[in-house]
N, C-alpha and C. Protein backbone atom coordinates (compact mmCIF):
# COMPACT_ATOMS: atom_id res chain seq x y z
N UNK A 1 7.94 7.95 10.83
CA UNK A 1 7.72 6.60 10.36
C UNK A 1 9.08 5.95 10.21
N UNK A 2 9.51 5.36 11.27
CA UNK A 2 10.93 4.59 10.96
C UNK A 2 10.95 3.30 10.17
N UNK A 3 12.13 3.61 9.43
CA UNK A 3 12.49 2.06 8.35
C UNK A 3 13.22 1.50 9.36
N UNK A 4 12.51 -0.05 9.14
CA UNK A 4 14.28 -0.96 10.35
C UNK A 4 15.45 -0.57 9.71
N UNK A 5 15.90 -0.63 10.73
CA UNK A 5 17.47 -0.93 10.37
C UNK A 5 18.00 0.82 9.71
N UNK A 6 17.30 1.57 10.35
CA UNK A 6 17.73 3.19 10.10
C UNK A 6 17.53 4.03 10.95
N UNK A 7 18.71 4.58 10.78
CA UNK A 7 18.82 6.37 11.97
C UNK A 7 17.24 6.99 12.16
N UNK A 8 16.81 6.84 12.96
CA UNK A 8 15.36 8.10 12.00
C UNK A 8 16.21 9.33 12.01
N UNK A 9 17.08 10.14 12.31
CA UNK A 9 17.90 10.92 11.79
C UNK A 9 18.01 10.94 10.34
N UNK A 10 18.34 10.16 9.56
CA UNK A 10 18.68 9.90 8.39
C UNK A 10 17.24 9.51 7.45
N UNK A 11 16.13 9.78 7.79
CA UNK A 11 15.02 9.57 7.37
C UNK A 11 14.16 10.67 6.99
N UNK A 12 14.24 10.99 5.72
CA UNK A 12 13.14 12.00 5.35
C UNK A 12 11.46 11.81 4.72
N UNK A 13 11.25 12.33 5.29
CA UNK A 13 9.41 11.88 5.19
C UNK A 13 8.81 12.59 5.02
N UNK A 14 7.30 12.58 4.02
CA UNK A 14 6.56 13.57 3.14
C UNK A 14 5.24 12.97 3.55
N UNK A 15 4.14 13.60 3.74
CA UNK A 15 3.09 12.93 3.98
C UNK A 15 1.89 14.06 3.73
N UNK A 16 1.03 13.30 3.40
CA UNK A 16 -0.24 13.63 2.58
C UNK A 16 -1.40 13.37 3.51
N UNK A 17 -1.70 14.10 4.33
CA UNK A 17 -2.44 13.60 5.76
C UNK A 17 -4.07 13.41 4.85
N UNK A 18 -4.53 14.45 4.22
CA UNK A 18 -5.85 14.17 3.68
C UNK A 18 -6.57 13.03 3.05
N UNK A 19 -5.45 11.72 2.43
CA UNK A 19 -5.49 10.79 1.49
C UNK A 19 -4.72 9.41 2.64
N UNK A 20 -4.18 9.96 3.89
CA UNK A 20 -3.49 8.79 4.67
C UNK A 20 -2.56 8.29 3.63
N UNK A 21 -1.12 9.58 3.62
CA UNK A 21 -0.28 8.68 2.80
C UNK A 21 0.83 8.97 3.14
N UNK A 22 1.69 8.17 3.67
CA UNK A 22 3.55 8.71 4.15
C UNK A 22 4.25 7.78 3.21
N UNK A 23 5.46 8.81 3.01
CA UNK A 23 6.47 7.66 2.17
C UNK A 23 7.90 8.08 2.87
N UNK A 24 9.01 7.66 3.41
CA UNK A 24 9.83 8.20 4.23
C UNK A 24 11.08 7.43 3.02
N UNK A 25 12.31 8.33 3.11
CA UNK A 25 13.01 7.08 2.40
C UNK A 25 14.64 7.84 3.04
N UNK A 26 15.75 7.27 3.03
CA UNK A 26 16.18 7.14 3.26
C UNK A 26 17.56 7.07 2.09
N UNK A 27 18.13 8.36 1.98
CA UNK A 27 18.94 8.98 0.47
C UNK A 27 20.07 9.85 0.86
N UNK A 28 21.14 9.05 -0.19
CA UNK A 28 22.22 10.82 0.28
C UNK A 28 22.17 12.24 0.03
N UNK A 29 20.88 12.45 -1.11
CA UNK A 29 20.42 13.73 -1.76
C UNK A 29 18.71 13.63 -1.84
N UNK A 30 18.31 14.38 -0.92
CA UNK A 30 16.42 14.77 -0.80
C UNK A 30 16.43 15.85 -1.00
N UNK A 31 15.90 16.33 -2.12
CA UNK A 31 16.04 17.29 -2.38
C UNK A 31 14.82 17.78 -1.65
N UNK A 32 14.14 19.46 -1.68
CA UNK A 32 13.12 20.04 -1.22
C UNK A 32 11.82 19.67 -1.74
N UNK A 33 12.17 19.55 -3.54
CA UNK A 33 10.90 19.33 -3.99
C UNK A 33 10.14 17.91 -4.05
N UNK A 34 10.97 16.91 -2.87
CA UNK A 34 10.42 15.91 -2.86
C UNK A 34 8.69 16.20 -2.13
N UNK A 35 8.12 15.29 -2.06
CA UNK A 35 6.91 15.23 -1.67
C UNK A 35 6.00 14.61 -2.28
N UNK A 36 4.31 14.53 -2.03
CA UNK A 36 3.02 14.03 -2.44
C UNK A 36 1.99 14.92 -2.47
N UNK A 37 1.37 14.75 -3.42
CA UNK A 37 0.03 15.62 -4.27
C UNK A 37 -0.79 14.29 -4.07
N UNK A 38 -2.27 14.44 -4.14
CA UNK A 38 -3.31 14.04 -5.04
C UNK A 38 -3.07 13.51 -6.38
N UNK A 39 -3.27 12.96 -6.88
CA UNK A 39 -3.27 11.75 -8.02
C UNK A 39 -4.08 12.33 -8.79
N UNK A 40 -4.60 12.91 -10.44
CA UNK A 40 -5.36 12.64 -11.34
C UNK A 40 -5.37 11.55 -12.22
N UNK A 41 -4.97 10.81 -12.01
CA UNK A 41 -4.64 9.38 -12.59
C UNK A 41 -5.89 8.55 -12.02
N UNK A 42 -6.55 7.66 -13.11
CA UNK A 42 -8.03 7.26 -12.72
C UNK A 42 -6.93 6.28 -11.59
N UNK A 43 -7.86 5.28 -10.84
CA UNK A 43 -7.23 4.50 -10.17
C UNK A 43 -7.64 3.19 -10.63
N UNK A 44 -7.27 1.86 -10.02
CA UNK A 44 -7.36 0.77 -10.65
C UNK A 44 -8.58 0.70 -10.44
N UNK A 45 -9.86 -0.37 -10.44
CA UNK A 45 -11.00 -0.89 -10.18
C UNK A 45 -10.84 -1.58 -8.81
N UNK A 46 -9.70 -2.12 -8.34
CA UNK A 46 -9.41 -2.46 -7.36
C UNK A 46 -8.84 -1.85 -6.32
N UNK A 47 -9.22 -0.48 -6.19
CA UNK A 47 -8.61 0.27 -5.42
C UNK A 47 -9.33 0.33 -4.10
N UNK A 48 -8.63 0.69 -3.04
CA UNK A 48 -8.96 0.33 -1.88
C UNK A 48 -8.72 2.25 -0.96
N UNK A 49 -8.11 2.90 -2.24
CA UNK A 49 -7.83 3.85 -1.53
C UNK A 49 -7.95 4.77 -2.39
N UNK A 50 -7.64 6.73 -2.20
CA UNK A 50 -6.99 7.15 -3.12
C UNK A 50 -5.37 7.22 -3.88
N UNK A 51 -5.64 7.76 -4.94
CA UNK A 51 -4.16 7.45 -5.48
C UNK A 51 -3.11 8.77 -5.18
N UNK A 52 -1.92 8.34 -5.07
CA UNK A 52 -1.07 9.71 -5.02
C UNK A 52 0.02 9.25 -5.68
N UNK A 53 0.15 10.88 -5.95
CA UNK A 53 1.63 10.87 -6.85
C UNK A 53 2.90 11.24 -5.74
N UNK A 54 4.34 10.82 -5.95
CA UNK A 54 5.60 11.19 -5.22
C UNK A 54 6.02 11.79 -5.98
N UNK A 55 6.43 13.44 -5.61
CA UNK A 55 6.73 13.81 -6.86
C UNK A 55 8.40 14.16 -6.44
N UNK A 56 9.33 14.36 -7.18
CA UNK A 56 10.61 14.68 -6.81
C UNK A 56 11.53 13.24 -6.87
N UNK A 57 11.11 12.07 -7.29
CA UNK A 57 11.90 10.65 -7.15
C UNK A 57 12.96 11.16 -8.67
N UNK A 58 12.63 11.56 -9.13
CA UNK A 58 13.45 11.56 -10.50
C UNK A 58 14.97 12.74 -9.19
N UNK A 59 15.11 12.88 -8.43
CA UNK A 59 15.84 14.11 -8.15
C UNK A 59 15.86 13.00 -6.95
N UNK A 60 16.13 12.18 -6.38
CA UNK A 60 16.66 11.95 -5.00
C UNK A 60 18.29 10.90 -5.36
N UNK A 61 19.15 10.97 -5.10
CA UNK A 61 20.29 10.66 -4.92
C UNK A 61 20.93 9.45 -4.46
N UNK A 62 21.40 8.48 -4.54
CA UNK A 62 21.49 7.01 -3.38
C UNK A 62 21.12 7.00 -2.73
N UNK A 63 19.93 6.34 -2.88
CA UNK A 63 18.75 5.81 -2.45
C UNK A 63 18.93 4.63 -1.73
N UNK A 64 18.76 4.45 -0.46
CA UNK A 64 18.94 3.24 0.37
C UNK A 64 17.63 2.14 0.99
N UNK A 65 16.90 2.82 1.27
CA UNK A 65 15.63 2.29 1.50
C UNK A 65 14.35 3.62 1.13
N UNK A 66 12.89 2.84 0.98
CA UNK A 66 11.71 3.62 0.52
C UNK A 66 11.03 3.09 1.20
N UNK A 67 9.98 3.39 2.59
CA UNK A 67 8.92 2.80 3.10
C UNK A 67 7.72 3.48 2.27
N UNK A 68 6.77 2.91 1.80
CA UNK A 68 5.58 3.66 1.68
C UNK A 68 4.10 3.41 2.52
N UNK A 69 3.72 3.89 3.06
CA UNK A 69 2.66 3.32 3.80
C UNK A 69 1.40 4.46 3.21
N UNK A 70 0.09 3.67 2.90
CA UNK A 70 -0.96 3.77 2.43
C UNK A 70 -2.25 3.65 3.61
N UNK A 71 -3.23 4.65 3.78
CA UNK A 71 -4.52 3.89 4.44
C UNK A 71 -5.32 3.39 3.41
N UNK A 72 -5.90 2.10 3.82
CA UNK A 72 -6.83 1.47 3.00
C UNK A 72 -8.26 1.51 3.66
N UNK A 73 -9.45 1.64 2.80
CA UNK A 73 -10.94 0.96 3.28
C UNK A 73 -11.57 -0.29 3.22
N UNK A 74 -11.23 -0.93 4.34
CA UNK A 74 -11.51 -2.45 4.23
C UNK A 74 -12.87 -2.84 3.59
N UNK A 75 -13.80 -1.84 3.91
CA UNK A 75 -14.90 -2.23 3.98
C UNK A 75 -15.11 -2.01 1.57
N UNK A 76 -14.51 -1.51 0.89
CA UNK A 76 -14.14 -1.86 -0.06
C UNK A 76 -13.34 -2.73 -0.73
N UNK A 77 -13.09 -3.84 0.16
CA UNK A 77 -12.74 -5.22 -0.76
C UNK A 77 -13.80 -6.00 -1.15
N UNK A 78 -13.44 -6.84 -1.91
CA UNK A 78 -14.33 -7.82 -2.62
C UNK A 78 -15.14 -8.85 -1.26
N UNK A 79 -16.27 -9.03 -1.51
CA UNK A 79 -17.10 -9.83 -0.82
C UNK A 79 -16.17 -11.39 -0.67
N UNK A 80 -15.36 -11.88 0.52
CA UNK A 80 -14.95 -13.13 0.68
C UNK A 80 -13.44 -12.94 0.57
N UNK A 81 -13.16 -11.93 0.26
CA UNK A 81 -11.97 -11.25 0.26
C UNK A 81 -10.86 -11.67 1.64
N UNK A 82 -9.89 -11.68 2.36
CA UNK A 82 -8.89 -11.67 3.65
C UNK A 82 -8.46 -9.83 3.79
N UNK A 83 -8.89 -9.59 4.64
CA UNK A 83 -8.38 -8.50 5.03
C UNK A 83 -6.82 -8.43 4.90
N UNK A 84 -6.14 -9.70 4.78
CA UNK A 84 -4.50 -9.37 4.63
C UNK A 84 -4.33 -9.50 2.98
N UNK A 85 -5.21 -9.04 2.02
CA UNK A 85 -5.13 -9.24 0.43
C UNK A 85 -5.19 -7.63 0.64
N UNK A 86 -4.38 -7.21 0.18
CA UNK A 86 -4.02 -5.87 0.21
C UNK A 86 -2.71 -5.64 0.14
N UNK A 87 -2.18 -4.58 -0.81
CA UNK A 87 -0.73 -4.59 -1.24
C UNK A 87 -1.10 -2.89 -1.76
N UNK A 88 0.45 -2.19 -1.37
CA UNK A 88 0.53 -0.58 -1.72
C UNK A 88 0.95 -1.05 -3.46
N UNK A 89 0.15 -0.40 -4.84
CA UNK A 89 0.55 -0.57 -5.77
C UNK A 89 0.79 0.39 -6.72
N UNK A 90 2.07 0.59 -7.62
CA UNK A 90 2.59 1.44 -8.25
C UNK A 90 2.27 1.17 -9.78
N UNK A 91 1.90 2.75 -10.38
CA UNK A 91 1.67 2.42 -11.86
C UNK A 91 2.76 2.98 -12.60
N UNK A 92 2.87 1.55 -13.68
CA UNK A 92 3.78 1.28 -14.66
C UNK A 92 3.42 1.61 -16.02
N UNK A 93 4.27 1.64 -17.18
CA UNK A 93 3.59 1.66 -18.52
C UNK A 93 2.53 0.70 -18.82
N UNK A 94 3.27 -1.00 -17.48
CA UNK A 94 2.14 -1.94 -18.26
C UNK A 94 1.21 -1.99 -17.12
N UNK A 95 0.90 -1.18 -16.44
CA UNK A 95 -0.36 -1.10 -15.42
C UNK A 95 0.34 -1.21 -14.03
N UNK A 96 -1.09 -1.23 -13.39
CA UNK A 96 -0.79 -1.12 -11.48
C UNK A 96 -0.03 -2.74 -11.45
N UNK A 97 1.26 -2.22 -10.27
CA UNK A 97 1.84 -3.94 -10.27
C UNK A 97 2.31 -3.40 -8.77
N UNK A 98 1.33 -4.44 -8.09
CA UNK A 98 1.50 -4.70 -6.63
C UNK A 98 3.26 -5.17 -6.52
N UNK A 99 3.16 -4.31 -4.86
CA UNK A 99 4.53 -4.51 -4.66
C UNK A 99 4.25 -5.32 -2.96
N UNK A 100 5.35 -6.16 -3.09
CA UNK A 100 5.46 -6.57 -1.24
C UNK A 100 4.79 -5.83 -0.45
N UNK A 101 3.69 -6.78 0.28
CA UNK A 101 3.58 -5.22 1.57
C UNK A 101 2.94 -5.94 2.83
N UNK A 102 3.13 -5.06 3.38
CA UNK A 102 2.48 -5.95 4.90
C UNK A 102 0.95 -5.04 5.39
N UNK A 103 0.20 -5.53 5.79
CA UNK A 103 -1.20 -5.26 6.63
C UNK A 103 -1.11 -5.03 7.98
N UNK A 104 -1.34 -4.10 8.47
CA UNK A 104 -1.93 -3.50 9.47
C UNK A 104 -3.16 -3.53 9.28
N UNK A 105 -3.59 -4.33 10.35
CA UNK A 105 -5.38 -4.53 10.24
C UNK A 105 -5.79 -3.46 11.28
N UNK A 106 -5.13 -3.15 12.51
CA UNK A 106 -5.71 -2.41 13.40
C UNK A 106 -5.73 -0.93 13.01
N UNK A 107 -4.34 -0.49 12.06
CA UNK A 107 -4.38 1.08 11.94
C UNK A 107 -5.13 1.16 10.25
N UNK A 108 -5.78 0.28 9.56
CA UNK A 108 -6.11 -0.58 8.35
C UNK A 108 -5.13 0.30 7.43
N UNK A 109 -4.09 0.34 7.67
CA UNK A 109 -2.23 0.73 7.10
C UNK A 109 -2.24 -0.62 6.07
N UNK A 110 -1.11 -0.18 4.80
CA UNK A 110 -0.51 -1.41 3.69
C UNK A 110 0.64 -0.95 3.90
N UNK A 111 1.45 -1.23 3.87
CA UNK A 111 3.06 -0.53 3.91
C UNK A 111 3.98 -1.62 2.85
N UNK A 112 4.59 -1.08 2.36
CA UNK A 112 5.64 -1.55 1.58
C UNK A 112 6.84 -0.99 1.45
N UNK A 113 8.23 -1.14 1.90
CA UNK A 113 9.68 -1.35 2.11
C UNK A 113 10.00 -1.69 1.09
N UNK A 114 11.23 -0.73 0.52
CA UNK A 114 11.94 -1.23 -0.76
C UNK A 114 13.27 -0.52 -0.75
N UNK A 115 14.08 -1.39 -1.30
CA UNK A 115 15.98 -0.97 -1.50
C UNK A 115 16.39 0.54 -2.57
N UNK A 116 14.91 0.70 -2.94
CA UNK A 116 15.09 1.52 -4.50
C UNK A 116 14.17 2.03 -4.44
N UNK A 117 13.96 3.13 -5.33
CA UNK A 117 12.62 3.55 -5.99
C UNK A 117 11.74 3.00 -6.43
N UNK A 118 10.40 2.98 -6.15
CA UNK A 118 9.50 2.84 -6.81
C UNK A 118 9.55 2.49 -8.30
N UNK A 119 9.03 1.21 -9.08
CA UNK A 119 9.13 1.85 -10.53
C UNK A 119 8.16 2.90 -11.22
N UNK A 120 7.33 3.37 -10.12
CA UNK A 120 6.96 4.58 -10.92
C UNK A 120 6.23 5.52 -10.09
N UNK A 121 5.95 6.50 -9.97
CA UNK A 121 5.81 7.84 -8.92
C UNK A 121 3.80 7.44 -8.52
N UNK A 122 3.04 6.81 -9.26
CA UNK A 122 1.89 6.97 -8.67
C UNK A 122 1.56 5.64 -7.80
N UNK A 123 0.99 6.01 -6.57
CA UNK A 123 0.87 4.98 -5.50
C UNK A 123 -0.98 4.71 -5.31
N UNK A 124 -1.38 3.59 -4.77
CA UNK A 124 -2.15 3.32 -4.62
C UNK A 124 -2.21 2.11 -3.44
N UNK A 125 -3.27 2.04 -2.49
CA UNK A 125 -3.91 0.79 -1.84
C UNK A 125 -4.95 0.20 -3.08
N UNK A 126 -4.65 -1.21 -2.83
CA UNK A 126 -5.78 -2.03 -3.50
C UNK A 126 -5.78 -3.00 -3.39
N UNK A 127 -6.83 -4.33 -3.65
CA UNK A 127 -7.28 -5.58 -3.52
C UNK A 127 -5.94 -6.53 -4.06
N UNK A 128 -5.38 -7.38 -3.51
CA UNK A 128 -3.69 -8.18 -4.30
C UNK A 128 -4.76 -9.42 -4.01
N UNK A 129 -5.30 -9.68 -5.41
CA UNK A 129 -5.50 -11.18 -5.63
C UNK A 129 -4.53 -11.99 -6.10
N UNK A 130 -3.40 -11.78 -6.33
CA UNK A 130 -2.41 -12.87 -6.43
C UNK A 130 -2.01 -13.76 -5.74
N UNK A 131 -2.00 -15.41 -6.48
CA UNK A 131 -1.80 -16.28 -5.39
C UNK A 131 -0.60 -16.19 -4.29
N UNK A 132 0.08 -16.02 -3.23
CA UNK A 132 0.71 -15.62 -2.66
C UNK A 132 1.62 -17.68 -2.78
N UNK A 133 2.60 -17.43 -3.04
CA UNK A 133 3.95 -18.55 -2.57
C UNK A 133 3.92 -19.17 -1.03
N UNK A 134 4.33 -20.28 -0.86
CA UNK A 134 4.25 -20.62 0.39
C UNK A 134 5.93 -21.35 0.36
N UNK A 135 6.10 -21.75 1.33
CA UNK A 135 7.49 -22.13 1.72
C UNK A 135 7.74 -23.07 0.58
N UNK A 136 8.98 -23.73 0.28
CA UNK A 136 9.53 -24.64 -0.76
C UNK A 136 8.97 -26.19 -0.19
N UNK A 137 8.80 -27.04 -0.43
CA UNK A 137 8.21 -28.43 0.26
C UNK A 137 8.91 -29.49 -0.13
């Protein structure tokens, strides 16, 4: 799973084939025990997927980029819903908080790209009803 703008040389990647879940990131220290489990963490109500945990982020080193890519079930969004309302989302102390992400409708993929870690190790696909920004006017 290549990040733009990176070696895939320089790309280490963990993936959870049973749950459709890769997270590749891109660090001067990966350690071994990086990787993904299964989630016991209930999931949001708006979940679109199962949840997983990354476990080993507390142990990775300068950190340059984090792709995470999620499969989602379309056919579990809300009735009237856009198939592009969908965002990979991470839980926080103060709950699931959708992060940037882009849609793949054909591989029904969420992916989300980031400079840093995660703010917190459990991942999820789910419904992003947030009004989305449009250009400045």
């Amino acid at each position: 799973m290549p990040i733009p703008g990176y070696d895939s040389g320089s790309v280490a990647e963990v993936r959870l084939e049973s749950v459709g879940a890769r997270v590749a990131v891109v660090a001067g220290v990966v350690p071994d025990e990086f990787g993904l489990e299964r989630s016991a963490s209930e999931p949001p109500v708006d979940a679109l997927g199962e949840p997983v945990d990354v476990v080993g982020l507390e142990d990775l080193k300068a950190v340059e980029a984090v792709r995470i890519a999620l499969v989602y079930d379309p056919s579990r969004l809300p009735p009237g819903a856009s198939p592009t309302d969908v965002a990979v989302a991470v839980r926080t102390d103060e709950g699931w908080e959708p992060l940037e992400s882009t849609v793949d409708l054909e591989e029904t993929t969420v992916t989300a790209v980031l400079n840093d870690l995660p703010p917190g190790g459990t991942l999820v696909a789910g419904y992003d009803d947030r009004e989305t920004e449009g250009p400045p006017a």
